[in-house]
Structures are given as structure tokens and as C-alpha cells.
PDB file of N, CA and C in Angstrom:
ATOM      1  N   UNK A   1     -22.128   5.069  -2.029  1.00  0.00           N
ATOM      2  CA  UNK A   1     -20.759   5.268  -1.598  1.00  0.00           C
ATOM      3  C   UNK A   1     -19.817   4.598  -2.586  1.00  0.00           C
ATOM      4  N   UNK A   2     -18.419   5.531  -2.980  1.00  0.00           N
ATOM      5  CA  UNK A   2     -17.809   4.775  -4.054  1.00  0.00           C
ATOM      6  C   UNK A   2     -16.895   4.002  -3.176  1.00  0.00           C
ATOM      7  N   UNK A   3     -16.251   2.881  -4.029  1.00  0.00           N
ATOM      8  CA  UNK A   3     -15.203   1.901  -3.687  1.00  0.00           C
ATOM      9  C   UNK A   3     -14.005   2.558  -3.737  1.00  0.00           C
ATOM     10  N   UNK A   4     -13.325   2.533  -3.108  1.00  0.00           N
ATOM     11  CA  UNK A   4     -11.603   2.958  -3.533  1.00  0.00           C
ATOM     12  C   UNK A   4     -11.073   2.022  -3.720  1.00  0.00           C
ATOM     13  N   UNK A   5      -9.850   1.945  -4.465  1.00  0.00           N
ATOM     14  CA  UNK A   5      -9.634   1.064  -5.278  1.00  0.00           C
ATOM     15  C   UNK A   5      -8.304   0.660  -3.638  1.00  0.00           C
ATOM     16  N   UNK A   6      -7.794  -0.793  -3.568  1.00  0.00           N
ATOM     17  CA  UNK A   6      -6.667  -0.823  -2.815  1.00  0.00           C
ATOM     18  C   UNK A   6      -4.867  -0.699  -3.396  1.00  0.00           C
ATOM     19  N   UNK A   7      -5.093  -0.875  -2.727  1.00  0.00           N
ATOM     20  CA  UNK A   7      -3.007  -1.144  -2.737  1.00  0.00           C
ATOM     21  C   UNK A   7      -3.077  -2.171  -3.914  1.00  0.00           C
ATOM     22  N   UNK A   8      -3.583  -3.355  -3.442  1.00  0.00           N
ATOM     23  CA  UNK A   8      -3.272  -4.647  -4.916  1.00  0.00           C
ATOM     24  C   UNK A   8      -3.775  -4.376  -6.422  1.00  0.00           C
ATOM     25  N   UNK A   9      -4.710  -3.066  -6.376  1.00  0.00           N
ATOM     26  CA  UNK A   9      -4.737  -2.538  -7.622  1.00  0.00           C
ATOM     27  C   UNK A   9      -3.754  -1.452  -8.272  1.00  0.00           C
ATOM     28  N   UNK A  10      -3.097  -1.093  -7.831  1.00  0.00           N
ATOM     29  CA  UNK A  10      -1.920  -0.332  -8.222  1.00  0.00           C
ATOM     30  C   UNK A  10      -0.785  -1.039  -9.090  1.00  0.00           C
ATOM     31  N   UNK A  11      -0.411  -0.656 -10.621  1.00  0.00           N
ATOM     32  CA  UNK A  11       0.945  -1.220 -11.397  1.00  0.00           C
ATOM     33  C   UNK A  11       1.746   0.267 -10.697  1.00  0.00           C
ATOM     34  N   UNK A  12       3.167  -1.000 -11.353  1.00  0.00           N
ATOM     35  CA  UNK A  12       4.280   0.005 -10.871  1.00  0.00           C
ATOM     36  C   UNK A  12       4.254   0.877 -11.869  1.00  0.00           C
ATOM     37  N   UNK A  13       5.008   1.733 -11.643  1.00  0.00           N
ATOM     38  CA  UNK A  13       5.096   3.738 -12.161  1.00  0.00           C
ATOM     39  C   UNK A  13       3.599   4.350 -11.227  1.00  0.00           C
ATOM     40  N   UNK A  14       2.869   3.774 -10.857  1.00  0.00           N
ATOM     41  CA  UNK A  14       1.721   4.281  -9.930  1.00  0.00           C
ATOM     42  C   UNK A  14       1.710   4.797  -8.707  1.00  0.00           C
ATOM     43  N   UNK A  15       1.266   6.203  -8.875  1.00  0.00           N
ATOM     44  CA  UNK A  15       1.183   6.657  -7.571  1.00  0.00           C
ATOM     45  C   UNK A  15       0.091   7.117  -6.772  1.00  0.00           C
ATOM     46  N   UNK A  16      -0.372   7.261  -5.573  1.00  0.00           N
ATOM     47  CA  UNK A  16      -1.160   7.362  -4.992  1.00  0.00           C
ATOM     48  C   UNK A  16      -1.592   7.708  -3.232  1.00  0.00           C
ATOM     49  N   UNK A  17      -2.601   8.437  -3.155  1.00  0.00           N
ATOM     50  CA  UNK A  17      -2.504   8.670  -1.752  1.00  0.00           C
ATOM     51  C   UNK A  17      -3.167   7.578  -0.822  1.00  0.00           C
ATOM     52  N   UNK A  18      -2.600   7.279   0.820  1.00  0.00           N
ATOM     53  CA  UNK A  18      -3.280   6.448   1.517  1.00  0.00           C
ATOM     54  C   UNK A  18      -4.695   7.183   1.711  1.00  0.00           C
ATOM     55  N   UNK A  19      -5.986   6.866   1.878  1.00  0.00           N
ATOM     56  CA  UNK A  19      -6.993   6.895   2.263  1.00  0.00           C
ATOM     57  C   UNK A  19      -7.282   6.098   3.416  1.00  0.00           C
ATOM     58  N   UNK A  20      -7.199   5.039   3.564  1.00  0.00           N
ATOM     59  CA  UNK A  20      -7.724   5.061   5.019  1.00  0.00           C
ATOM     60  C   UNK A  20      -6.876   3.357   5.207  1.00  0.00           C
ATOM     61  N   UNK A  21      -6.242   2.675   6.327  1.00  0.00           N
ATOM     62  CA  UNK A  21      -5.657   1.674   7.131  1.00  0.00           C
ATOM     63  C   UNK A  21      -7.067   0.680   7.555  1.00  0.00           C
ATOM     64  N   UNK A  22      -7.294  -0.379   6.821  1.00  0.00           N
ATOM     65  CA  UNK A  22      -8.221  -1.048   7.357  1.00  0.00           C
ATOM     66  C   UNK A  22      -7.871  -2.257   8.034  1.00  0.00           C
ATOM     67  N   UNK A  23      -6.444  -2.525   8.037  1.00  0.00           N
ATOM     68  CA  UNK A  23      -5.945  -3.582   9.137  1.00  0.00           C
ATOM     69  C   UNK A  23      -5.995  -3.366  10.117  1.00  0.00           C
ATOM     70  N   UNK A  24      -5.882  -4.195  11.193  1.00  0.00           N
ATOM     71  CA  UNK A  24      -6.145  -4.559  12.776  1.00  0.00           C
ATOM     72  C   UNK A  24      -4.646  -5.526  13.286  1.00  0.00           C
ATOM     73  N   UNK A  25      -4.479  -4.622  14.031  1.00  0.00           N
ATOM     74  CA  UNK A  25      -3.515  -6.012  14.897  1.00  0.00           C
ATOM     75  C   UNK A  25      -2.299  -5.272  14.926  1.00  0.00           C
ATOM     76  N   UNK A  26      -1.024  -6.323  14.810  1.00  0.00           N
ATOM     77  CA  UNK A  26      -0.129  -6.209  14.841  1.00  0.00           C
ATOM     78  C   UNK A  26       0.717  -5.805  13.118  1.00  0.00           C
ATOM     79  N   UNK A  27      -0.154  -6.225  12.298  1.00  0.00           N
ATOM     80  CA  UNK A  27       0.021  -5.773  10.770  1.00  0.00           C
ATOM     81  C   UNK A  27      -0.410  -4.536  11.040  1.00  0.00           C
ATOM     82  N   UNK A  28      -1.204  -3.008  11.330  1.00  0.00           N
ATOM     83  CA  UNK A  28      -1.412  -2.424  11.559  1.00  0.00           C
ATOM     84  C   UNK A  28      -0.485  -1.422  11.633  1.00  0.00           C
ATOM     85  N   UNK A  29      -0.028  -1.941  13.842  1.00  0.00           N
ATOM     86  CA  UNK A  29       1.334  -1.176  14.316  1.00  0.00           C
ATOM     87  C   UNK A  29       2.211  -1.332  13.334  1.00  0.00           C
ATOM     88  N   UNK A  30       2.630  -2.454  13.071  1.00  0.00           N
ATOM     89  CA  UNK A  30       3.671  -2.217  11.623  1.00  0.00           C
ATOM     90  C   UNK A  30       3.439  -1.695  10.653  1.00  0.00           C
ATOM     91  N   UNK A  31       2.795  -1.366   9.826  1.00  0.00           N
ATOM     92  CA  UNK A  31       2.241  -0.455   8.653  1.00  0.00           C
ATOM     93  C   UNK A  31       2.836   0.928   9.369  1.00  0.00           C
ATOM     94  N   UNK A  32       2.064   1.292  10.196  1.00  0.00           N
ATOM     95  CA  UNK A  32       2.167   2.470  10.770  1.00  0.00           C
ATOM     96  C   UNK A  32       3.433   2.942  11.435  1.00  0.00           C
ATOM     97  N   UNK A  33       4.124   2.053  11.852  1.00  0.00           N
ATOM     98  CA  UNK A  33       5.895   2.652  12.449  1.00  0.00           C
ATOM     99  C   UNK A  33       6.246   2.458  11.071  1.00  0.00           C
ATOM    100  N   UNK A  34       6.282   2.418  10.001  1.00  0.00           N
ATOM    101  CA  UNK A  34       6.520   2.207   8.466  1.00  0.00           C
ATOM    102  C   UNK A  34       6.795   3.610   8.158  1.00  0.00           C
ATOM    103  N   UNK A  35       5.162   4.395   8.060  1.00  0.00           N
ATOM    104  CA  UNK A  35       5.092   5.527   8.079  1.00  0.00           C
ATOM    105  C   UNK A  35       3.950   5.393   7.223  1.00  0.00           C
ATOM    106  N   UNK A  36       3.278   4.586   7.000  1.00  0.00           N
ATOM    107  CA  UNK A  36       2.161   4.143   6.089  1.00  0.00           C
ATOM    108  C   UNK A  36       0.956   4.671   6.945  1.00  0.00           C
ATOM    109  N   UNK A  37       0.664   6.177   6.852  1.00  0.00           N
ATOM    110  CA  UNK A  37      -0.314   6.509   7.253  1.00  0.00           C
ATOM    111  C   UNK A  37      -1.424   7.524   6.218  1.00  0.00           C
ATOM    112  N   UNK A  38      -2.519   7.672   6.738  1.00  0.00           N
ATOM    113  CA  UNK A  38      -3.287   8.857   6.154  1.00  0.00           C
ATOM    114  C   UNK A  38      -2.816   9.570   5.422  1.00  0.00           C
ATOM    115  N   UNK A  39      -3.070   9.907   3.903  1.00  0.00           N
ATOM    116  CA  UNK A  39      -2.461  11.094   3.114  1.00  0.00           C
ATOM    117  C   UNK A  39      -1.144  10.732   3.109  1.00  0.00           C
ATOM    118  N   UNK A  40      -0.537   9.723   3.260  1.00  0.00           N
ATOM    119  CA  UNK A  40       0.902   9.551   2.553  1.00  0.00           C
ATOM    120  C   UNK A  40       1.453   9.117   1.485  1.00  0.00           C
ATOM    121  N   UNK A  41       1.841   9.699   0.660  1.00  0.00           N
ATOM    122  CA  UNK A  41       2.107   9.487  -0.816  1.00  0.00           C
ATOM    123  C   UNK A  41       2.546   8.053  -1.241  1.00  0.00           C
ATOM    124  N   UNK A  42       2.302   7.019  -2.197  1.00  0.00           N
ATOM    125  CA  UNK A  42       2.782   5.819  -1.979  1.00  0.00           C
ATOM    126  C   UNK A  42       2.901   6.213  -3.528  1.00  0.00           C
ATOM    127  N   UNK A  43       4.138   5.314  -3.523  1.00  0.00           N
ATOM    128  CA  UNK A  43       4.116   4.711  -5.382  1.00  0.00           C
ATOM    129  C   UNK A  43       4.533   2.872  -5.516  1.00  0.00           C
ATOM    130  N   UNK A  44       4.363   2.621  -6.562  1.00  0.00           N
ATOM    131  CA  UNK A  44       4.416   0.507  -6.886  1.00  0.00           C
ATOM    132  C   UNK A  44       5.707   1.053  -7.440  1.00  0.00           C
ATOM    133  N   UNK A  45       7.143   0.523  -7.240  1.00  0.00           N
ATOM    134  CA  UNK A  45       8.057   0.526  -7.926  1.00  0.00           C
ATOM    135  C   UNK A  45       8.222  -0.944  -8.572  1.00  0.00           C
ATOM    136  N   UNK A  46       7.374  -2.246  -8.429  1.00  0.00           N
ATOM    137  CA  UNK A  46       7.614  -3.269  -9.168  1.00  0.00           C
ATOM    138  C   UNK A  46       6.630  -4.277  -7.829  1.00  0.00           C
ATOM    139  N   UNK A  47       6.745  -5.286  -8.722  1.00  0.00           N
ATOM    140  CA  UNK A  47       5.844  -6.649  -8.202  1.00  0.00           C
ATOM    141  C   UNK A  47       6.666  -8.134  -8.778  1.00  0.00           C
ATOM    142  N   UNK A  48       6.423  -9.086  -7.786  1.00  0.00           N
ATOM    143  CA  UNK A  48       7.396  -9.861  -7.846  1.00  0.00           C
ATOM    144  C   UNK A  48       6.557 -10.506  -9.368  1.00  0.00           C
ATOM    145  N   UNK A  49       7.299 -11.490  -9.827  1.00  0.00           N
ATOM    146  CA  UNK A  49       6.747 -12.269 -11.571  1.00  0.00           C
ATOM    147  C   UNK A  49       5.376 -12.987 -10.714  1.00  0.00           C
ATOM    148  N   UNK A  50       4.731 -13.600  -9.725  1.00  0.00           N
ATOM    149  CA  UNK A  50       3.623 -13.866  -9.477  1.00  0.00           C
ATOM    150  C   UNK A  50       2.607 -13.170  -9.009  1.00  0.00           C
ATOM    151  N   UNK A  51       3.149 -11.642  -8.609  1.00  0.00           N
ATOM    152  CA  UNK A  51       2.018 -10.506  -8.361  1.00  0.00           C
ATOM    153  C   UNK A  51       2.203 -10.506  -6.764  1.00  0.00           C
ATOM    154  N   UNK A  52       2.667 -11.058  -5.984  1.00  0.00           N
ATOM    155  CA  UNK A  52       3.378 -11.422  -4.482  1.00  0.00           C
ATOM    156  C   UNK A  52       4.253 -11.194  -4.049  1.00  0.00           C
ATOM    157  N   UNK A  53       4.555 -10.578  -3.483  1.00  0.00           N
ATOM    158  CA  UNK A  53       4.381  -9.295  -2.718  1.00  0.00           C
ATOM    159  C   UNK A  53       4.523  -8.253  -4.048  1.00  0.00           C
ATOM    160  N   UNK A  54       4.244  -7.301  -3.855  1.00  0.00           N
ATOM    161  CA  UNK A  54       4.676  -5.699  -4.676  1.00  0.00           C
ATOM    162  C   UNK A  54       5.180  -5.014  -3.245  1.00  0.00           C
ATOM    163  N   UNK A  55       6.669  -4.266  -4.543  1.00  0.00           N
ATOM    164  CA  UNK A  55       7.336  -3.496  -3.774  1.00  0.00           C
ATOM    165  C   UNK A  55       6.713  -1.945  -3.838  1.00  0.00           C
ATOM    166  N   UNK A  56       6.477  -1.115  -2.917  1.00  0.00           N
ATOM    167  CA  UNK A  56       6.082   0.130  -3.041  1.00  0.00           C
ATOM    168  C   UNK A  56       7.498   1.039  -2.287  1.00  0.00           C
ATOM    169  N   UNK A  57       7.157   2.569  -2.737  1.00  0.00           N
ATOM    170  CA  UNK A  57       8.139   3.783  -2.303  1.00  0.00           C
ATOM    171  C   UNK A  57       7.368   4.132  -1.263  1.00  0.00           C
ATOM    172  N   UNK A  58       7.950   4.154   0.169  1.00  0.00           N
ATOM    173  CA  UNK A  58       6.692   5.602   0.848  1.00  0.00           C
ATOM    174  C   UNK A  58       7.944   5.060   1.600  1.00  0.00           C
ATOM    175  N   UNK A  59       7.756   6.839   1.742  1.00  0.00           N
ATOM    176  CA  UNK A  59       8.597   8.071   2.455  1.00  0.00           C
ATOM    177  C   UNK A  59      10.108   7.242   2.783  1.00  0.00           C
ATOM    178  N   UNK A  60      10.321   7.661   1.237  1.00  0.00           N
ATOM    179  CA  UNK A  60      11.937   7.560   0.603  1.00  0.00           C
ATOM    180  C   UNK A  60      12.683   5.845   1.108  1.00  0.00           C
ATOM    181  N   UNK A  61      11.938   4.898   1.466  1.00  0.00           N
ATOM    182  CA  UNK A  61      12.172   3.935   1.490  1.00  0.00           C
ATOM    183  C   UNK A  61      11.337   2.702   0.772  1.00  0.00           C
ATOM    184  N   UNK A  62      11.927   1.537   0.106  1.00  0.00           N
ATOM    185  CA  UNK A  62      11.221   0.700  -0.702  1.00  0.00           C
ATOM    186  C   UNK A  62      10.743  -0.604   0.268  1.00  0.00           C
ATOM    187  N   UNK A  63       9.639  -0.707   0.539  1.00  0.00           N
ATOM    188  CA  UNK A  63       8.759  -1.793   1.263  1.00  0.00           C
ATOM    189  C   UNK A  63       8.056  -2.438   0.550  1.00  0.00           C
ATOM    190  N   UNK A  64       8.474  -4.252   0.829  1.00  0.00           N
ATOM    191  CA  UNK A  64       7.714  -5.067  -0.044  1.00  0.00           C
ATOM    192  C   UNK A  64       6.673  -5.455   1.004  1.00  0.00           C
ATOM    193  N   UNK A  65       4.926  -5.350   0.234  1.00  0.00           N
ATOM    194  CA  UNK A  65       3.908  -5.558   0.902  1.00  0.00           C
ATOM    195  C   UNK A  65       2.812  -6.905   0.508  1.00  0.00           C
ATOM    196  N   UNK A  66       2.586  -7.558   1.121  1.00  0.00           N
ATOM    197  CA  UNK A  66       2.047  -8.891   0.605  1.00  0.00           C
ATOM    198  C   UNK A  66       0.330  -8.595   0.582  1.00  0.00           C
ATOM    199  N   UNK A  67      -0.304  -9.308  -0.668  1.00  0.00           N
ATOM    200  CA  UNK A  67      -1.286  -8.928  -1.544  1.00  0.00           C
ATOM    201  C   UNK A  67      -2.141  -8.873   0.017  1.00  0.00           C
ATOM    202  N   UNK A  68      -2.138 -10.344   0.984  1.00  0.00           N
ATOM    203  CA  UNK A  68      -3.185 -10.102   1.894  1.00  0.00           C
ATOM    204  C   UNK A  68      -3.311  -8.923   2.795  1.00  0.00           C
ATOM    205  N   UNK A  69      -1.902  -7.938   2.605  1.00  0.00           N
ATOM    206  CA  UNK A  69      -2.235  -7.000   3.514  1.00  0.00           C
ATOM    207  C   UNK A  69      -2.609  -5.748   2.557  1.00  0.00           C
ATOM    208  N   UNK A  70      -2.073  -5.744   1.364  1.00  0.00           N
ATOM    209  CA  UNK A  70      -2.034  -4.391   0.404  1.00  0.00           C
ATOM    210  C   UNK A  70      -4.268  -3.997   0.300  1.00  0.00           C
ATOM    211  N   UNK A  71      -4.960  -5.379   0.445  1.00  0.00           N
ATOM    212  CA  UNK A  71      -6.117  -5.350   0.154  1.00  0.00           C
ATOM    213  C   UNK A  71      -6.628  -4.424   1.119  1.00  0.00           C
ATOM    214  N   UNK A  72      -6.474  -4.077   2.439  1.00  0.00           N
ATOM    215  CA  UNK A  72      -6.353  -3.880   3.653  1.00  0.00           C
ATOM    216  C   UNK A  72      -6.518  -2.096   3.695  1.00  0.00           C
ATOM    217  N   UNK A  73      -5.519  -1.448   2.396  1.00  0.00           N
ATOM    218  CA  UNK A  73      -4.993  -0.336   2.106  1.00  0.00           C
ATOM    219  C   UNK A  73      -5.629   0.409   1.294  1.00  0.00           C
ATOM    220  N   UNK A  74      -6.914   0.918   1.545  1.00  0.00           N
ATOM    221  CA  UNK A  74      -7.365   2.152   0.620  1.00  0.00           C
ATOM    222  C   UNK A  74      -6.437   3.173   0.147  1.00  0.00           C
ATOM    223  N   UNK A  75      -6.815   3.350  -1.440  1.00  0.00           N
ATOM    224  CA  UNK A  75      -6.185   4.572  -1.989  1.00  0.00           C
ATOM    225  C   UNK A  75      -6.575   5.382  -2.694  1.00  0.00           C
ATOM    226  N   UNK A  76      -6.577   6.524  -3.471  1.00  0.00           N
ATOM    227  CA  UNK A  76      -6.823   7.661  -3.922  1.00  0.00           C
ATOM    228  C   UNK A  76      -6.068   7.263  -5.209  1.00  0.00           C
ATOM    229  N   UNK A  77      -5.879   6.525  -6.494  1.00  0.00           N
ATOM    230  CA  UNK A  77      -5.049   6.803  -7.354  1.00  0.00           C
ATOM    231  C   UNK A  77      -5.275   8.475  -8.425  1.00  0.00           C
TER     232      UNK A  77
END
């Protein structure tokens, strides 16, 4: 079985599809009223100078996501 790469591997100009939500909880429901679901197009528009948080595009709004949850985030680059 291959690895997909996550969210914290993505530079900005990068785009990519969600593959699969592996958080639990209340980080989760939030991801998801986001709109951060299955097959939704994401791109890195930048990362702060320590790599903490990166800001991403999905669905026409810019959300900054912190590395412990981006790991969380399978993707398709």
C-alpha cells in the first residue's frame, strides 16, 4: 500500500486533492464546516518563516492550518 503524502508536505504554489480526514474530535467537525472534505481541491498559498502554521486556499477562502493537524490530512499532489 502506497503512502500519501500529507498536508505538511505541500510548498506553496501547490496544489492538491483531499484524500482522506484522519482527525478525530472536535479538529475534525472543524475541518469539515471549513469545507475541508473528500476530493476538495486545496492549494499552500504560503507558510509562516518557521514552517507553523501554513496558510492553504480551499474553496475560495485562505485557512491557516497548524503542522499537528495538516499531518492528519491525506493528499493526492
Amino acid at each position: 500500500m502506497s503512502k500519501h503524502p500529507c498536508l505538511n508536505d505541500m510548498n506553496p504554489g501547490q496544489s492538491a486533492h483531499v484524500i482522506k480526514l484522519n482527525s478525530s474530535g472536535s479538529i475534525r467537525r472543524r475541518l469539515l464546516d471549513l469545507g475541508l472534505t473528500e476530493h476538495t481541491q486545496i492549494q499552500c498559498v504560503g507558510k509562516s518563516p518557521s514552517g507553523d502554521p501554513a496558510a492553504f486556499l480551499i474553496r475560495g477562502a485562505v485557512i491557516a492550518i497548524r503542522a499537528i493537524d495538516g499531518k492528519d490530512i491525506l493528499v493526492d499532489l
